[in-house]
C-alpha atoms as a PDB file:
ATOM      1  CA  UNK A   1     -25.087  -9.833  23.530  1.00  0.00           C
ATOM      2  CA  UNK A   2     -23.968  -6.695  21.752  1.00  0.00           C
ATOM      3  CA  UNK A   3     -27.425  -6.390  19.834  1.00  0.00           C
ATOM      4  CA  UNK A   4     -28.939  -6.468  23.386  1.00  0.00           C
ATOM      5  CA  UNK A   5     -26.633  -3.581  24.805  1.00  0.00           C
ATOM      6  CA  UNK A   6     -27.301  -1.616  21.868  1.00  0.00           C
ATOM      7  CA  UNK A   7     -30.995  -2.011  22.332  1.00  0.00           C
ATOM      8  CA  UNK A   8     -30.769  -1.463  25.926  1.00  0.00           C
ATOM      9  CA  UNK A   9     -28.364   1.937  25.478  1.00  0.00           C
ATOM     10  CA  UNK A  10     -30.727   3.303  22.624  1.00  0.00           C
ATOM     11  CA  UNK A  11     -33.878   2.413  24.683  1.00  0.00           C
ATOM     12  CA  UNK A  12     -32.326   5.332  27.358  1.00  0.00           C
ATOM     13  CA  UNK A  13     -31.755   7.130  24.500  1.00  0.00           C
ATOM     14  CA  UNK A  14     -35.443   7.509  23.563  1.00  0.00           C
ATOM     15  CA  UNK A  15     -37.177   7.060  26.943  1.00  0.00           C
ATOM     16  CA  UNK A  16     -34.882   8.366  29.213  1.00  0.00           C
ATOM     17  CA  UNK A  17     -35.692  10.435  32.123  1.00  0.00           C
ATOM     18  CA  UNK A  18     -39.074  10.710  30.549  1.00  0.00           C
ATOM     19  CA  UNK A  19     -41.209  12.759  33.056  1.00  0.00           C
ATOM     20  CA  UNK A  20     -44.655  11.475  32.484  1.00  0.00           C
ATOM     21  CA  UNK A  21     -47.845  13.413  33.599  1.00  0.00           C
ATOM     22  CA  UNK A  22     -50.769  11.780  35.328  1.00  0.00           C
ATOM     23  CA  UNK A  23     -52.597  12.296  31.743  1.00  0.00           C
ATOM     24  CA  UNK A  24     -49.535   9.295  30.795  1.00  0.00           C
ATOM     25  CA  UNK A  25     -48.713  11.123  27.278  1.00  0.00           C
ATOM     26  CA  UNK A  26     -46.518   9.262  24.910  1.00  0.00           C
ATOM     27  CA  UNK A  27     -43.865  11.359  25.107  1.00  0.00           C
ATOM     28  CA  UNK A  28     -42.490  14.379  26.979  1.00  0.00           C
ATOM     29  CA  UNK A  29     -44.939  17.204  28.351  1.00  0.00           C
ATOM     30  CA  UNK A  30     -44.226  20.881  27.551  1.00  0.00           C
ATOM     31  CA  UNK A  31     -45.249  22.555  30.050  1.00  0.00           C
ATOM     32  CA  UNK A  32     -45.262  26.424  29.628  1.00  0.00           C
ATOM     33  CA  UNK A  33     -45.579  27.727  32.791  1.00  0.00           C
ATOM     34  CA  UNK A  34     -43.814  30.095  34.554  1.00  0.00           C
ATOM     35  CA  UNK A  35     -44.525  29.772  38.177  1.00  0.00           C
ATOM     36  CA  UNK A  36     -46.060  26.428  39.929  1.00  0.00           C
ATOM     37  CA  UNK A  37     -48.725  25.783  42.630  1.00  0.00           C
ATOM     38  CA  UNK A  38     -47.598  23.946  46.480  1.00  0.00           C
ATOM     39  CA  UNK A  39     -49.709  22.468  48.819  1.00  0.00           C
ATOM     40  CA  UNK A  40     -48.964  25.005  51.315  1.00  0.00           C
ATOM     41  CA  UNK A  41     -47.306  28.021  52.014  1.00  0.00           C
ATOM     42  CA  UNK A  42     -45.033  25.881  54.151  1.00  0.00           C
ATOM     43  CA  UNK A  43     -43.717  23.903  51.370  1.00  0.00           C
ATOM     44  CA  UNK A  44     -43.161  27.067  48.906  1.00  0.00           C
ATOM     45  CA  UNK A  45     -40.544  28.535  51.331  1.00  0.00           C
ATOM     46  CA  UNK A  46     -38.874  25.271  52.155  1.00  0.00           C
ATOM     47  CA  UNK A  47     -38.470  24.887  48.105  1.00  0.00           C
ATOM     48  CA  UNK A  48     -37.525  28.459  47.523  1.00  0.00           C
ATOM     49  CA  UNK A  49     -35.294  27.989  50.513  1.00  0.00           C
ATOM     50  CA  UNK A  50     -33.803  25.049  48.335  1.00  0.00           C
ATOM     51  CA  UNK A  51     -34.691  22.774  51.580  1.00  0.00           C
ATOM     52  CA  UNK A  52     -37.140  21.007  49.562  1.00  0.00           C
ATOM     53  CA  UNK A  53     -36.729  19.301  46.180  1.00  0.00           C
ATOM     54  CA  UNK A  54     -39.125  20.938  43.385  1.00  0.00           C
ATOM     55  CA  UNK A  55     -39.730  23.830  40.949  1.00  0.00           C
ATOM     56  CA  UNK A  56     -39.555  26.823  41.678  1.00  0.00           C
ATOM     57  CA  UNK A  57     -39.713  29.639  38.794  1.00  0.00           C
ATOM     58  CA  UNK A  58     -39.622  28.248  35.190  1.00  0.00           C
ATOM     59  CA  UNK A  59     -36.626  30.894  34.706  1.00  0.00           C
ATOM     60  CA  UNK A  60     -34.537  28.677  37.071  1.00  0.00           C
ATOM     61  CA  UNK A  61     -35.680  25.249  35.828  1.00  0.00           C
ATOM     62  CA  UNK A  62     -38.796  23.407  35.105  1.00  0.00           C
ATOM     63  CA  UNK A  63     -40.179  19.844  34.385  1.00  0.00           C
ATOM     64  CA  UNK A  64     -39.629  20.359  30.439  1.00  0.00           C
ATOM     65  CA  UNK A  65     -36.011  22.150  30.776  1.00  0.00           C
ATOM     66  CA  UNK A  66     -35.037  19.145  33.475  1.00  0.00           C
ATOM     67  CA  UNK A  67     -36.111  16.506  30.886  1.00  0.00           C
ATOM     68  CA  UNK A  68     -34.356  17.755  28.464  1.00  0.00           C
ATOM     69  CA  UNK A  69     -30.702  17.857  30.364  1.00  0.00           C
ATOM     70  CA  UNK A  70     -30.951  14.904  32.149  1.00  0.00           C
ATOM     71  CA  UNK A  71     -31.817  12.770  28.332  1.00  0.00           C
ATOM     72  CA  UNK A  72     -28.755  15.090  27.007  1.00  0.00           C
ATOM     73  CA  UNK A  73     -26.858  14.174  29.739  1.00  0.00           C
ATOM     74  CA  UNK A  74     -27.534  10.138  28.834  1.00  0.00           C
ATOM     75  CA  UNK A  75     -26.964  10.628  25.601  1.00  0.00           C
ATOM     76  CA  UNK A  76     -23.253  12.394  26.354  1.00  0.00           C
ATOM     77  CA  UNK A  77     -22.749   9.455  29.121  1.00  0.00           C
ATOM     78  CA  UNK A  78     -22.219  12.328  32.131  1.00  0.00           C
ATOM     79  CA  UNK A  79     -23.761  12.821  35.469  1.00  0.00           C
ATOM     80  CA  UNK A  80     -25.695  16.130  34.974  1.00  0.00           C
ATOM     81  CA  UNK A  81     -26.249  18.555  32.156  1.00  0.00           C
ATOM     82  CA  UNK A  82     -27.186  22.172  32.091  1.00  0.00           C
ATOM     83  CA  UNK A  83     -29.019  23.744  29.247  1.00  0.00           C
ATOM     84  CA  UNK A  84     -28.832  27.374  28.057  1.00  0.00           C
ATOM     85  CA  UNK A  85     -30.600  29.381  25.998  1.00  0.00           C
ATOM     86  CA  UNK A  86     -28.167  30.338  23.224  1.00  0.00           C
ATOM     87  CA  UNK A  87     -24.702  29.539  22.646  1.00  0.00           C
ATOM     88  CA  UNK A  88     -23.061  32.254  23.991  1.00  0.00           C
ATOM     89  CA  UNK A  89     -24.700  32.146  26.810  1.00  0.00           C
ATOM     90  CA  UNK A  90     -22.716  28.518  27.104  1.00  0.00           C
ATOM     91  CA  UNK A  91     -19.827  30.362  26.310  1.00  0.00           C
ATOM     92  CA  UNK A  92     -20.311  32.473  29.020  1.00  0.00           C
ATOM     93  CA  UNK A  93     -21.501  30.253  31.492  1.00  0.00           C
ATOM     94  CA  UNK A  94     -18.110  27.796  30.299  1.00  0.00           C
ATOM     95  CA  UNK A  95     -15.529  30.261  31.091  1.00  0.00           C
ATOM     96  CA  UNK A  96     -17.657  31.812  34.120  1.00  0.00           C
ATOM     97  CA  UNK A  97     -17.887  28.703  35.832  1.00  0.00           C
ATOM     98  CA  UNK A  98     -14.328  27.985  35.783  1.00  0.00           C
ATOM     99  CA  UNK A  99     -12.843  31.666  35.951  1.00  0.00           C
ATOM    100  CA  UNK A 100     -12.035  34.465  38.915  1.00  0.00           C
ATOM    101  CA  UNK A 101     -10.820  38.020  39.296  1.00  0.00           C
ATOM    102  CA  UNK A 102      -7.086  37.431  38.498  1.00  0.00           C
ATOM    103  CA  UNK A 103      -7.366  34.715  36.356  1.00  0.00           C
ATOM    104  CA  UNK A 104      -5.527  35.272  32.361  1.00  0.00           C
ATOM    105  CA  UNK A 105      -7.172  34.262  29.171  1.00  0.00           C
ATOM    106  CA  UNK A 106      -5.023  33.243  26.252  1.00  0.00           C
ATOM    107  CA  UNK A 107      -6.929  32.953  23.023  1.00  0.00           C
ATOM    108  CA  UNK A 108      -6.607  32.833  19.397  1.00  0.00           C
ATOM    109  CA  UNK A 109      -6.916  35.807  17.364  1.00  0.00           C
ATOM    110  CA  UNK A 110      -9.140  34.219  15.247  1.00  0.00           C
ATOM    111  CA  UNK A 111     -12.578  33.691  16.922  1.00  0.00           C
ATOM    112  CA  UNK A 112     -15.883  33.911  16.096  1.00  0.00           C
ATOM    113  CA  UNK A 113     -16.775  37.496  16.373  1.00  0.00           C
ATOM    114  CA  UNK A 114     -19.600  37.106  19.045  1.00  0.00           C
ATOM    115  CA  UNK A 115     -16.576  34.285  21.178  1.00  0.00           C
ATOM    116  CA  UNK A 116     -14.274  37.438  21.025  1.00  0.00           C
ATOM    117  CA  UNK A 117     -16.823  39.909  22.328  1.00  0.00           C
ATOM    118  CA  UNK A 118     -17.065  37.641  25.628  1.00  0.00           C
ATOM    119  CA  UNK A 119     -13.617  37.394  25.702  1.00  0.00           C
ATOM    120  CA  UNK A 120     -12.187  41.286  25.116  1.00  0.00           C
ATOM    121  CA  UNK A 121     -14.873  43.052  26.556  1.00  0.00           C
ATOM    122  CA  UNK A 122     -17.207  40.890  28.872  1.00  0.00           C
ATOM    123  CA  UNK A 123     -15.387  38.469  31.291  1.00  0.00           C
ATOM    124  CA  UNK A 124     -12.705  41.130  31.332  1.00  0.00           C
ATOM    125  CA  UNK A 125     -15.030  43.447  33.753  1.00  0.00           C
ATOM    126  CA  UNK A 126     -14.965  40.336  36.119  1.00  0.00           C
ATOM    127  CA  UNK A 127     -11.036  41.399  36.834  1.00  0.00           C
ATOM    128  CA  UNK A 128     -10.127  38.629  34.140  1.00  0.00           C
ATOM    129  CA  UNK A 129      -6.965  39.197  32.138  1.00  0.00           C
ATOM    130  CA  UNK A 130      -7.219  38.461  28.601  1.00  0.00           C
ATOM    131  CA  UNK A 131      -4.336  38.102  25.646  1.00  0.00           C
ATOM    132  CA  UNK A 132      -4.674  37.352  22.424  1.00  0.00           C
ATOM    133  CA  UNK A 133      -1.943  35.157  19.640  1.00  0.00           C
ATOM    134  CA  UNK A 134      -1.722  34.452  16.339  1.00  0.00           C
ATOM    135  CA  UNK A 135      -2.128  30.690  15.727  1.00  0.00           C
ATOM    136  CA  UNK A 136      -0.453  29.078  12.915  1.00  0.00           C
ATOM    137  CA  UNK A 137      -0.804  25.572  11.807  1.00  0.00           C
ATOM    138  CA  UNK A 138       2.351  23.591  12.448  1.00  0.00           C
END
């Protein structure tokens, strides 16, 4: 039974959310496109509207990027993923997403030099309060 869970688990591992063209390549497409074509003018401004389900710009996502977090996001177990395109731009995005004018920061001293730049001098122009302590081990 376990053998067959295992198989099953690293079978979604490998294959999943595999996004298969009509050309039925073995494994994932990457496309390198920046814009994509609609079958009317119609259905370009109901997806740029967002009323519509599809790609718009590769900048905001597109077949190759949404591959990519939706395996990451089977292989981590969690609904959704979102990629970036450096670390620190997840850094950003981590403290972004959950931060607002009036929130306070308390970090380490001790950070990574480009982890303290975001923190002193970049979410701090959102209105974000930031302090700094020493951390010792106990």
């Amino acid at each position: 039974m376990l053998k067959k869970d295992l198989k099953g688990k690293n079978s979604k591992l490998i294959r999943g959310a595999l996004n298969r063209t009509q050309f039925r390549e073995q494994s994932e497409s990457l496309l390198l496109t920046s814009g994509f074509i609609y079958e009317s003018a119609e259905q370009a401004e109901a997806i740029f509207k967002g009323e519509e389900t599809g790609f718009q710009y590769t900048r905001y996502a597109n077949p190759t990027i949404d591959t990519f977090e939706k395996r990451m996001a089977i292989i981590d177990g969690s609904e959704s993923c979102f990629a970036t395109a450096s670390g620190m731009a997840a850094v950003f995005a981590s403290f972004m997403c959950q931060l607002q004018a009036g929130d306070h920061v308390v970090s380490a001293t001790a950070l990574f030099g480009s982890c303290r730049e975001i923190i002193k001098n970049i979410i701090t122009r959102y209105g974000i309060k930031v302090s700094s302590r020493v951390c010792l081990p106990r």
